[in-house]
C-alpha atoms as a PDB file:
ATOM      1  CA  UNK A   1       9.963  -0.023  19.429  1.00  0.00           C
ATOM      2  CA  UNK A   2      13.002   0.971  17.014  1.00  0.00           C
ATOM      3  CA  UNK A   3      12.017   0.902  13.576  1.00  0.00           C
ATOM      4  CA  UNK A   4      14.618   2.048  10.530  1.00  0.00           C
ATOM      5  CA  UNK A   5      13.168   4.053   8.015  1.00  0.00           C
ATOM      6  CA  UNK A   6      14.535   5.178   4.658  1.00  0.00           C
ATOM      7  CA  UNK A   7      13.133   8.208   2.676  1.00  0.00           C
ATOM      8  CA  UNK A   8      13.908   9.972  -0.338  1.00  0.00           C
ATOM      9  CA  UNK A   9      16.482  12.301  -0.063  1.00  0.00           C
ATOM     10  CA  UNK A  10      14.107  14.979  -0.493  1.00  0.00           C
ATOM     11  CA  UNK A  11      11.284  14.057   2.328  1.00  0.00           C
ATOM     12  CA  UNK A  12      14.535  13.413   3.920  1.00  0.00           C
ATOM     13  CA  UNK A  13      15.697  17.150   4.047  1.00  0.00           C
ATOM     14  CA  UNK A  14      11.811  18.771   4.181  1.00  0.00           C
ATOM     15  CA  UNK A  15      12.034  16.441   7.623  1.00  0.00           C
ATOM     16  CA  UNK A  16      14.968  17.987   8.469  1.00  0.00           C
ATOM     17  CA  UNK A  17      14.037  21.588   7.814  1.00  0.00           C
ATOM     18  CA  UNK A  18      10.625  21.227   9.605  1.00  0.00           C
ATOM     19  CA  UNK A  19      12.761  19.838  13.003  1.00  0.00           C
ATOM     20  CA  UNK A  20      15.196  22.219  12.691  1.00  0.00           C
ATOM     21  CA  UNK A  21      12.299  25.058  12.775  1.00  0.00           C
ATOM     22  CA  UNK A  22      10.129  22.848  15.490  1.00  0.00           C
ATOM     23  CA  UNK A  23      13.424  23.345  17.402  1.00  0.00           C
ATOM     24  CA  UNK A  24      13.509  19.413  17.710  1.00  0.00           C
ATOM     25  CA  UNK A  25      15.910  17.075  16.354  1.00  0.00           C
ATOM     26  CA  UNK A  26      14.836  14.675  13.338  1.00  0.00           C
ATOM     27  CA  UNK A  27      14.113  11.858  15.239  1.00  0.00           C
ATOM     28  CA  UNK A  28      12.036  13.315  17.748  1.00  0.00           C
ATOM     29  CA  UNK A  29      10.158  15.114  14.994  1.00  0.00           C
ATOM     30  CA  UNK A  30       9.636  11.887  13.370  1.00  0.00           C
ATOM     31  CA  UNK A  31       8.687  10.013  16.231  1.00  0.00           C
ATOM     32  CA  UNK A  32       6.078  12.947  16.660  1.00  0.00           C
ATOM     33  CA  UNK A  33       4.149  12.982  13.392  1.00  0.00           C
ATOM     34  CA  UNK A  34       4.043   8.603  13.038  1.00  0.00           C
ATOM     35  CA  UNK A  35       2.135   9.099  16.694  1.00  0.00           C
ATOM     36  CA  UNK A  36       0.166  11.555  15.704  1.00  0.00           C
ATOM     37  CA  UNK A  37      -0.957   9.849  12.443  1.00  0.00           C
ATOM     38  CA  UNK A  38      -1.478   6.303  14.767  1.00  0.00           C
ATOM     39  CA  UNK A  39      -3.853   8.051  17.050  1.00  0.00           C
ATOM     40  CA  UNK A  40      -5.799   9.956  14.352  1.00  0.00           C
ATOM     41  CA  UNK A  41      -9.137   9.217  13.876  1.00  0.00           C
ATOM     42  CA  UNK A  42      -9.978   7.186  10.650  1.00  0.00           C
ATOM     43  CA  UNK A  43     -11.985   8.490   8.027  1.00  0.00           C
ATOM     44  CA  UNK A  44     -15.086   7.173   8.092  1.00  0.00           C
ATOM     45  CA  UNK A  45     -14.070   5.880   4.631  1.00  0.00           C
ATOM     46  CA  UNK A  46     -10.679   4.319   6.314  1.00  0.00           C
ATOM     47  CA  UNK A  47     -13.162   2.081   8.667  1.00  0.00           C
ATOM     48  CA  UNK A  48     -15.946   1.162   6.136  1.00  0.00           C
ATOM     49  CA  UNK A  49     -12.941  -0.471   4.133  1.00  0.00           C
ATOM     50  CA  UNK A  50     -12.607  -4.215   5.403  1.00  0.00           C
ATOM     51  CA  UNK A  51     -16.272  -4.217   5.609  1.00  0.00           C
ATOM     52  CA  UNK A  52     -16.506  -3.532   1.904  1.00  0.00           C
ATOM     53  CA  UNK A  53     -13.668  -5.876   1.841  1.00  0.00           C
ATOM     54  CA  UNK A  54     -15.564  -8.437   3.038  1.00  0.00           C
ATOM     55  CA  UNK A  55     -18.911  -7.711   1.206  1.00  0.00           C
ATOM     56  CA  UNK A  56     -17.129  -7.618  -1.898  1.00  0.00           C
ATOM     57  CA  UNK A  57     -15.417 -10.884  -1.094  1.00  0.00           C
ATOM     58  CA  UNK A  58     -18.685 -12.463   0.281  1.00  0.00           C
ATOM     59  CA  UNK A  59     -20.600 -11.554  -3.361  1.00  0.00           C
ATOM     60  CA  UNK A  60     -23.048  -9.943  -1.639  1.00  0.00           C
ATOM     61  CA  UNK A  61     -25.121  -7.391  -3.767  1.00  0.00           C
ATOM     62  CA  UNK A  62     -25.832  -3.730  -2.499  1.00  0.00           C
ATOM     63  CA  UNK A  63     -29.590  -4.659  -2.500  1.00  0.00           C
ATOM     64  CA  UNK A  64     -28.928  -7.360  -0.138  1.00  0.00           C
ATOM     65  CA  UNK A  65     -25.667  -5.444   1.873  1.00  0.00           C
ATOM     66  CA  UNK A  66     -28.818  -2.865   2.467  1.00  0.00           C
ATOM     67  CA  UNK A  67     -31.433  -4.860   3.244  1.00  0.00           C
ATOM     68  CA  UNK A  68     -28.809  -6.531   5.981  1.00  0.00           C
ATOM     69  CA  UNK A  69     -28.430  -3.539   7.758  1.00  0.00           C
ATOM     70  CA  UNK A  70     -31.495  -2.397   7.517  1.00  0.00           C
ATOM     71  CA  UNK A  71     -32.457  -5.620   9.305  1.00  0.00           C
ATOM     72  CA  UNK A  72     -29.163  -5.199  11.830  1.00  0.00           C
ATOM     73  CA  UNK A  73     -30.518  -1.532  12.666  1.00  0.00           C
ATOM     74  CA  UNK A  74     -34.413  -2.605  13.318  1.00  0.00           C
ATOM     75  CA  UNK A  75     -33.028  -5.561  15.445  1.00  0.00           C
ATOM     76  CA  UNK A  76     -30.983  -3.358  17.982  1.00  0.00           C
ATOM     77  CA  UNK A  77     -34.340  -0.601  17.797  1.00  0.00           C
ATOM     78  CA  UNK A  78     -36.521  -3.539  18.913  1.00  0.00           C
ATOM     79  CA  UNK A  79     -33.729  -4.879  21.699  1.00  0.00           C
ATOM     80  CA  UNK A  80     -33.485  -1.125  22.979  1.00  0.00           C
ATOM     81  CA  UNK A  81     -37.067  -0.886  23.325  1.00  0.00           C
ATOM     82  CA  UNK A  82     -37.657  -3.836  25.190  1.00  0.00           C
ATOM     83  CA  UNK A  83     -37.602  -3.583  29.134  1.00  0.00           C
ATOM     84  CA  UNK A  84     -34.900  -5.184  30.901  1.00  0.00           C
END
């Protein structure tokens, strides 16, 4: 995929400088890091977000978000339990 980017000239040069000392050219470099960032792991805060998304947009209370999964977790407890 090409993508064209534009930066501030100063993230601009700290890109440069970091290459240059990586011993990689800028694109490379930059090519590197947006990988690395798309195969990090979210936050645990990162992937809650649509969910409270949703909630939120759903008017659901936190009483009634809890008692959901509460009900959610017991549900897959009793399903594990059971023999196939």
């Amino acid at each position: 995929m090409a993508l064209t980017i534009s930066l501030p000239s100063d993230a601009e040069s700290r890109r440069r400088e970091r290459a240059r000392a990586a011993g990689q050219d800028v694109t490379k470099y930059v090519e590197q890091l947006i990988t690395k960032e798309s195969v990090a792991s979210l936050s645990l805060a990162e992937a809650a977000e649509p969910l409270a998304r949703a909630v939120d947009a759903a008017g659901v209370t936190d009483e009634e978000f809890t008692s959901l999964l509460v009900e959610a977790r017991d549900a897959v407890c009793r399903d594990r339990r059971k023999p196939e």
